[in-house]
C-alpha atoms as a PDB file:
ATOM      1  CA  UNK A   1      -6.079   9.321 -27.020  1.00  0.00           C
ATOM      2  CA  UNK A   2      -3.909   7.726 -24.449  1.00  0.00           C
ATOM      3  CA  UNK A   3      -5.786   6.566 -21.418  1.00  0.00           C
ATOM      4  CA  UNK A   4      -4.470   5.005 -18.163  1.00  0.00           C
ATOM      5  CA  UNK A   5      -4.794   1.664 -17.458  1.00  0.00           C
ATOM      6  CA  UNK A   6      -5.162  -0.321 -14.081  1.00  0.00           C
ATOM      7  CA  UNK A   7      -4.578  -3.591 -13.182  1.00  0.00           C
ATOM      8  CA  UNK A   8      -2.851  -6.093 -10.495  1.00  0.00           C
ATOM      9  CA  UNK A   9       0.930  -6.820 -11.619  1.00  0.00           C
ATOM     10  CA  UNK A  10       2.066  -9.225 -13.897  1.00  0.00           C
ATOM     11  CA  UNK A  11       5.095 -11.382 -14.235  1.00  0.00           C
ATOM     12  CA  UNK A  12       6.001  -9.209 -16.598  1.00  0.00           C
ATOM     13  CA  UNK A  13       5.648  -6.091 -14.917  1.00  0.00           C
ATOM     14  CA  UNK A  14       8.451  -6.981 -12.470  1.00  0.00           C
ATOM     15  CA  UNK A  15      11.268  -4.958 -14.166  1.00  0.00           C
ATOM     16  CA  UNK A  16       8.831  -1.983 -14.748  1.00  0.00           C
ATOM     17  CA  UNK A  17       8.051  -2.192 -11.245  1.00  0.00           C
ATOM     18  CA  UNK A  18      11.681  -1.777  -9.783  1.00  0.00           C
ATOM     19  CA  UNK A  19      12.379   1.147 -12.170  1.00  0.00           C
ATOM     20  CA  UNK A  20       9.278   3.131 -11.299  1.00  0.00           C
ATOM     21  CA  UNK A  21      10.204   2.322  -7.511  1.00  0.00           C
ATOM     22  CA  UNK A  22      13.993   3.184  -7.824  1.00  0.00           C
ATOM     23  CA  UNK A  23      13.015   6.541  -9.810  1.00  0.00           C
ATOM     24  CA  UNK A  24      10.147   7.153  -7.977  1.00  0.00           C
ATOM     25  CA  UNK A  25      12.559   6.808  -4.171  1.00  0.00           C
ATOM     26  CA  UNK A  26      15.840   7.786  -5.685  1.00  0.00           C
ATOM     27  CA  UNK A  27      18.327   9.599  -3.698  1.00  0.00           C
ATOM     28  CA  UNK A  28      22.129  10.622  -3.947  1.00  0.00           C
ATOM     29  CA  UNK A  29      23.038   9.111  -0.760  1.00  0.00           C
ATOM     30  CA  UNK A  30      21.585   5.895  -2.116  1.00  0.00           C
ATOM     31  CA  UNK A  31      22.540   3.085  -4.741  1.00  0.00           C
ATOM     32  CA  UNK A  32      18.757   1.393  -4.660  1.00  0.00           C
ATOM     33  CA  UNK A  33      15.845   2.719  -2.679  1.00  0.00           C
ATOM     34  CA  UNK A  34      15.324   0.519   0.155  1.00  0.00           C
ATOM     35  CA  UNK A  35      11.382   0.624  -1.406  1.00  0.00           C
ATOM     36  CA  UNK A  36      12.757  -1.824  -4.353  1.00  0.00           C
ATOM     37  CA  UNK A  37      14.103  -4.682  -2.191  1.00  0.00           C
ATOM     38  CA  UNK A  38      11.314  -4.617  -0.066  1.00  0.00           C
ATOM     39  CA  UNK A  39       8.555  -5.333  -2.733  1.00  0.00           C
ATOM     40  CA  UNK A  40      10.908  -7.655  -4.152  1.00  0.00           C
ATOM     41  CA  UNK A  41      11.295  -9.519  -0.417  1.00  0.00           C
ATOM     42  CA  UNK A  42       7.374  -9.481  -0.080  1.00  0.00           C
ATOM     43  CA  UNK A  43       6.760 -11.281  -3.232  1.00  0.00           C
ATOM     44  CA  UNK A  44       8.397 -14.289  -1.468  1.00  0.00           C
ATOM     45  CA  UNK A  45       5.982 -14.198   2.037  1.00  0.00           C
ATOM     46  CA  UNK A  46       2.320 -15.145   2.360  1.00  0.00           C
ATOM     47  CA  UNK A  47       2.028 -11.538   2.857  1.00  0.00           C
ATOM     48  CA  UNK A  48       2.070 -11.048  -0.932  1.00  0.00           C
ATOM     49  CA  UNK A  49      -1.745 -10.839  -2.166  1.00  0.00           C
ATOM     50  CA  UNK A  50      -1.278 -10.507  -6.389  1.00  0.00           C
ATOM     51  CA  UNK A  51      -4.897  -9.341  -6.835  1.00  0.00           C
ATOM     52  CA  UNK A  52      -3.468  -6.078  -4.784  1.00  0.00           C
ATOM     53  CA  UNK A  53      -0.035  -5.306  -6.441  1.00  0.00           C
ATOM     54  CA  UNK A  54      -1.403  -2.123  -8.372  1.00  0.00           C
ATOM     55  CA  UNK A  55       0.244  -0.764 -11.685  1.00  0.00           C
ATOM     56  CA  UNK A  56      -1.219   2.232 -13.499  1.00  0.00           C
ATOM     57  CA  UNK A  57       0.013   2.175 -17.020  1.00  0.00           C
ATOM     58  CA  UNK A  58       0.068   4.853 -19.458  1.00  0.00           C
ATOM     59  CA  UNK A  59       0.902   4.617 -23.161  1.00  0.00           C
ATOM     60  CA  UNK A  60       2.102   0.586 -22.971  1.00  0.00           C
ATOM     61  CA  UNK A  61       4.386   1.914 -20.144  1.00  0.00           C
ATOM     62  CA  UNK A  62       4.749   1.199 -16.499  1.00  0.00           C
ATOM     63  CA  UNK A  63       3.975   4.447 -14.664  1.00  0.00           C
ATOM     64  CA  UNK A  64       2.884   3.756 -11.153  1.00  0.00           C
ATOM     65  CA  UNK A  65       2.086   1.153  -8.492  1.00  0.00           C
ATOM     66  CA  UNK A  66       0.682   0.943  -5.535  1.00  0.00           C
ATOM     67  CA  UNK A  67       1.305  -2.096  -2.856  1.00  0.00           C
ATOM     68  CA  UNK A  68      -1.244  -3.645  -0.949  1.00  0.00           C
ATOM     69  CA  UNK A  69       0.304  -6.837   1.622  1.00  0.00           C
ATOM     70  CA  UNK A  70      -0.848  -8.703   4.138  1.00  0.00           C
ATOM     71  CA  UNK A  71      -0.614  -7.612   8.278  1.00  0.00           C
ATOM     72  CA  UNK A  72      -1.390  -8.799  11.631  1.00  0.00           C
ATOM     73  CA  UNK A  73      -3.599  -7.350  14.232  1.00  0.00           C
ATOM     74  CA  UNK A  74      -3.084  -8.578  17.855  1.00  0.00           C
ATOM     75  CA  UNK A  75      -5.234  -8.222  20.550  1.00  0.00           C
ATOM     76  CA  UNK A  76      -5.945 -10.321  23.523  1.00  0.00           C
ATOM     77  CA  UNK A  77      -4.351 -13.255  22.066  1.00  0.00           C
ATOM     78  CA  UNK A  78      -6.736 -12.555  18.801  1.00  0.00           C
ATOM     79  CA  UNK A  79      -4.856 -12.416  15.443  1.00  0.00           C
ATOM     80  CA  UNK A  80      -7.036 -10.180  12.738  1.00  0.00           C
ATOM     81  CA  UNK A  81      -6.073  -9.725   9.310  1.00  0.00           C
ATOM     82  CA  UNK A  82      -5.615  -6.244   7.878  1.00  0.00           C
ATOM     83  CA  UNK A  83      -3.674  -4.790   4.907  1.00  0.00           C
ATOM     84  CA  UNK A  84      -0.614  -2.103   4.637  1.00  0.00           C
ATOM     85  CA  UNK A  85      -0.363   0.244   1.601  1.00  0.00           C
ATOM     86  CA  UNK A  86       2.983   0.725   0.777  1.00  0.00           C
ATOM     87  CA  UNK A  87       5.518   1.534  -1.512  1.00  0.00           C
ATOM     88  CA  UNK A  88       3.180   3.885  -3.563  1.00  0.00           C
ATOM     89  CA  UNK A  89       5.147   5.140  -6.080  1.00  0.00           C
ATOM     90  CA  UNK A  90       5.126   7.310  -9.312  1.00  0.00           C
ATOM     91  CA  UNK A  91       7.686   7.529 -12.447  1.00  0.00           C
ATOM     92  CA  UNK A  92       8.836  11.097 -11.727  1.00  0.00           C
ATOM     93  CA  UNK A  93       7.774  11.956 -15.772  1.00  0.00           C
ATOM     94  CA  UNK A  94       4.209  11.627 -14.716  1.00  0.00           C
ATOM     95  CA  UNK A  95       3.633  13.038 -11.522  1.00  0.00           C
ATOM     96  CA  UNK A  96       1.173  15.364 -10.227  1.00  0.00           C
ATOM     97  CA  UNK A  97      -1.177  14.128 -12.776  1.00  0.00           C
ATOM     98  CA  UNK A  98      -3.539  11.829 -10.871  1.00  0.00           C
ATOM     99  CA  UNK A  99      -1.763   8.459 -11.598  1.00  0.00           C
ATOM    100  CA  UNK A 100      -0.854   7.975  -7.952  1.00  0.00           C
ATOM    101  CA  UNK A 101      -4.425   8.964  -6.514  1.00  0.00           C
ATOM    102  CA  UNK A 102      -5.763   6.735  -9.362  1.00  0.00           C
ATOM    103  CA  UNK A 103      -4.056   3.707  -8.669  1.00  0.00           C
ATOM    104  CA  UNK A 104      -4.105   3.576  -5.228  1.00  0.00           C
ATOM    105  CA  UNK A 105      -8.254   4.260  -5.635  1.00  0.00           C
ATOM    106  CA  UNK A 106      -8.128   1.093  -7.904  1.00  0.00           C
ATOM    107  CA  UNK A 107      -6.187  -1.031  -4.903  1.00  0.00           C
ATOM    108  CA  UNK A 108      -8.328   0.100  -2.440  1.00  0.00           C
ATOM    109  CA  UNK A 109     -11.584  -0.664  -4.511  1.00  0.00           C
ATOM    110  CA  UNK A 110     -10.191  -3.907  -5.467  1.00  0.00           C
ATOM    111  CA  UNK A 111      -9.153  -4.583  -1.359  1.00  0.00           C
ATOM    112  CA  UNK A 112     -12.960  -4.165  -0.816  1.00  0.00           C
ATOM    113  CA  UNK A 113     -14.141  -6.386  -3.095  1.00  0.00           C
ATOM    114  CA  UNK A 114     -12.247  -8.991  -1.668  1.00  0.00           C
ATOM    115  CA  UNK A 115     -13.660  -8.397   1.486  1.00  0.00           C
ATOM    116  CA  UNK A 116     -10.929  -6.843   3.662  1.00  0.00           C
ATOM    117  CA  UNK A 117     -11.658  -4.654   6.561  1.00  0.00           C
ATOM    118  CA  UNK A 118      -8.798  -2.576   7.220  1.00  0.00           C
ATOM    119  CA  UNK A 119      -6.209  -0.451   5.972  1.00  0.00           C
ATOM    120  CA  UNK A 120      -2.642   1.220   7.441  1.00  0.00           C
ATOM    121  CA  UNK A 121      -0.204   3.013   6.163  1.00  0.00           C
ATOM    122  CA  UNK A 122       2.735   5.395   6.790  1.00  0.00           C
ATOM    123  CA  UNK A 123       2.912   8.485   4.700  1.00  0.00           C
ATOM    124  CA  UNK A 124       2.106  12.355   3.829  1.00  0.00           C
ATOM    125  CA  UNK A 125      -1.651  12.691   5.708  1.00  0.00           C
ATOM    126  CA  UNK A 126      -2.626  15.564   2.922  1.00  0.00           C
ATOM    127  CA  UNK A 127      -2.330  12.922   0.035  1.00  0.00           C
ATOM    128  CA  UNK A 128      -3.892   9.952   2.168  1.00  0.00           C
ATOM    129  CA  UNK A 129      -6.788  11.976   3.642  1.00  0.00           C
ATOM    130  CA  UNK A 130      -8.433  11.972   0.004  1.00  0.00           C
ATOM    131  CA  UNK A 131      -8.944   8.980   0.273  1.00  0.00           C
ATOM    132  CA  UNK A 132     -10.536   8.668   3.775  1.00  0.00           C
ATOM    133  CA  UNK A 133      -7.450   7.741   5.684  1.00  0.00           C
ATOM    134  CA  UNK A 134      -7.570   8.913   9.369  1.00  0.00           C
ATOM    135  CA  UNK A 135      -4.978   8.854  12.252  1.00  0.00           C
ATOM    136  CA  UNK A 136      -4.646   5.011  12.914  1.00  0.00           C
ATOM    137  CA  UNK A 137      -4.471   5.957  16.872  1.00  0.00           C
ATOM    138  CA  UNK A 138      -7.760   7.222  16.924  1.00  0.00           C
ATOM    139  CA  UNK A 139      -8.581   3.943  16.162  1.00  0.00           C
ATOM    140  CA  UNK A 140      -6.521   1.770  18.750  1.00  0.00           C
ATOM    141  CA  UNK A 141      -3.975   1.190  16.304  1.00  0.00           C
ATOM    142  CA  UNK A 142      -0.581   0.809  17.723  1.00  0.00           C
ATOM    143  CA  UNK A 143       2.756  -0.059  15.385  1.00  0.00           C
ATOM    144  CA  UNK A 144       6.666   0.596  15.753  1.00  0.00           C
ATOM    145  CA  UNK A 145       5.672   4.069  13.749  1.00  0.00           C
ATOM    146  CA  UNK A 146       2.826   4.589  16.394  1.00  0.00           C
ATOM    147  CA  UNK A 147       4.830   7.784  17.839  1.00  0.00           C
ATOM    148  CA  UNK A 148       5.418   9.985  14.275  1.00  0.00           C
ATOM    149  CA  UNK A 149       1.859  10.706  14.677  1.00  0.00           C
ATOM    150  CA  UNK A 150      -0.673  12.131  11.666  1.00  0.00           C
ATOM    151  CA  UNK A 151       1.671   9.809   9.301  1.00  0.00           C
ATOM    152  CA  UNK A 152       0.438   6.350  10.737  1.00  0.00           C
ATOM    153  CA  UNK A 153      -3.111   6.517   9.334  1.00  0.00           C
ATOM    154  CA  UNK A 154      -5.912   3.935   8.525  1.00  0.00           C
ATOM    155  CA  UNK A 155      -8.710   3.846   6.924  1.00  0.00           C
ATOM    156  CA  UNK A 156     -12.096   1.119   7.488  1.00  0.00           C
ATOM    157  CA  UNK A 157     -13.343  -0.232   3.809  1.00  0.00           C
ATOM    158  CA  UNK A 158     -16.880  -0.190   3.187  1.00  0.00           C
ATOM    159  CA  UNK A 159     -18.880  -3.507   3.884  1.00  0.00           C
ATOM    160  CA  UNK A 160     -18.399  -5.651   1.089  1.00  0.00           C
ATOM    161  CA  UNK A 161     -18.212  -9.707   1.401  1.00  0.00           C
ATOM    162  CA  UNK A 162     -16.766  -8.809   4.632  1.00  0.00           C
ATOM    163  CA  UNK A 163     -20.023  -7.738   6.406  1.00  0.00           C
ATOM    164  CA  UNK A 164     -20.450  -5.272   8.770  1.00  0.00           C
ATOM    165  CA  UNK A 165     -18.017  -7.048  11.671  1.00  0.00           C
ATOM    166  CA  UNK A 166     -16.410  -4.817  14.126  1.00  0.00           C
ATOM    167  CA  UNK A 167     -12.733  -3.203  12.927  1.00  0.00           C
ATOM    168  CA  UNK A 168      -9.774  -4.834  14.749  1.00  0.00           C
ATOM    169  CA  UNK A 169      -7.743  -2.392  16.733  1.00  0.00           C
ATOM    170  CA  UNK A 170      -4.453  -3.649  18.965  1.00  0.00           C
ATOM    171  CA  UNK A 171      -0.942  -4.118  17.668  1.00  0.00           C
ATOM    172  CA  UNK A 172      -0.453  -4.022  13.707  1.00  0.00           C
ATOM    173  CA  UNK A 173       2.620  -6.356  13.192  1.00  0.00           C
ATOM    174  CA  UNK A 174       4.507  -5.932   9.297  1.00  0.00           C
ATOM    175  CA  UNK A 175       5.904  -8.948   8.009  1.00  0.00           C
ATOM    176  CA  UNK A 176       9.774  -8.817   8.165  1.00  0.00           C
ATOM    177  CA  UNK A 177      10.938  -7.282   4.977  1.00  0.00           C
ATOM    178  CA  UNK A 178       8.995  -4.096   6.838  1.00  0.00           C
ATOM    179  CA  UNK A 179      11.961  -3.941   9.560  1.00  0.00           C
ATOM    180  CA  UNK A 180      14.693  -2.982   6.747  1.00  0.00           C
ATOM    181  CA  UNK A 181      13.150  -0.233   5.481  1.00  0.00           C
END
């Protein structure tokens, strides 16, 4: 029986990674999905956390991944750390089978037990609400994608090492690689 796997990335798992990504994001009007280059530019920026680069793997294969990098909160001259999820991505021969759900579960599980607080992303509210996500404006969240609405979501971890500290709210700022998608 063939079970999935789940586990941060590996040097190895680079190549894997791009193909799943570039499958996963393909499109005709497109030589390489903006999604590859910009996990490729984050592994070079302190926003890079390896304990949070996801992979789901399925018969010795690649089959999923799901990003987890470092972001700003500003406030009042306060800096907070927080994390964005993104690319999430699935090899298109494995779809709709729970891989995605089940590796971004394992990122956010893992994100907890390293104590962070706080979790954005931008994407399809019906798949992110399983998981707890809300609209990040409802929690003073702002961001450049502040204004498409029930897509800019967040979701407050569970108390882990982090204690039960208040959740940052203000301006969520994306390391650069983040402006060229």
């Amino acid at each position: 029986m063939t079970t999935l796997r789940l586990r941060p990335e590996g040097p190895a798992d680079t190549g894997p990674v791009r193909r799943v990504l570039a499958a996963a994001f393909a499109r005709p009007d497109v030589l390489a999905p903006p999604e590859v280059g910009l996990v490729d530019e984050l592994r070079d920026t302190d926003a890079w956390i390896p304990e949070l680069a996801m992979v789901a793997e399925y018969g010795g294969e690649v089959v999923g991944y799901a990003l987890f990098t470092r972001v700003r909160i500003h406030r009042d001259g306060d800096i907070a750390p927080a994390l964005a999820l993104g690319p999430v991505a699935v090899a298109p021969h494995r779809q709709r089978v729970g891989h995605g759900t089940a590796v971004v579960q394992a990122g956010l599980d893992a994100a907890t037990e390293l104590g962070e607080r706080l979790v954005v992303v931008l994407g399809d509210p019906a798949f992110y609400r399983r998981f707890g996500f809300t609209r990040a404006d409802r929690i003073g969240l702002t961001s450049p994608w502040s204004g498409l609405g029930d897509p800019w979501q967040a979701l407050v971890l569970p108390p882990s090492t982090s204690g039960d500290g208040p959740v940052p709210h203000g301006e969520v700022f994306f390391p650069p690689p983040w402006s060229r998608v």
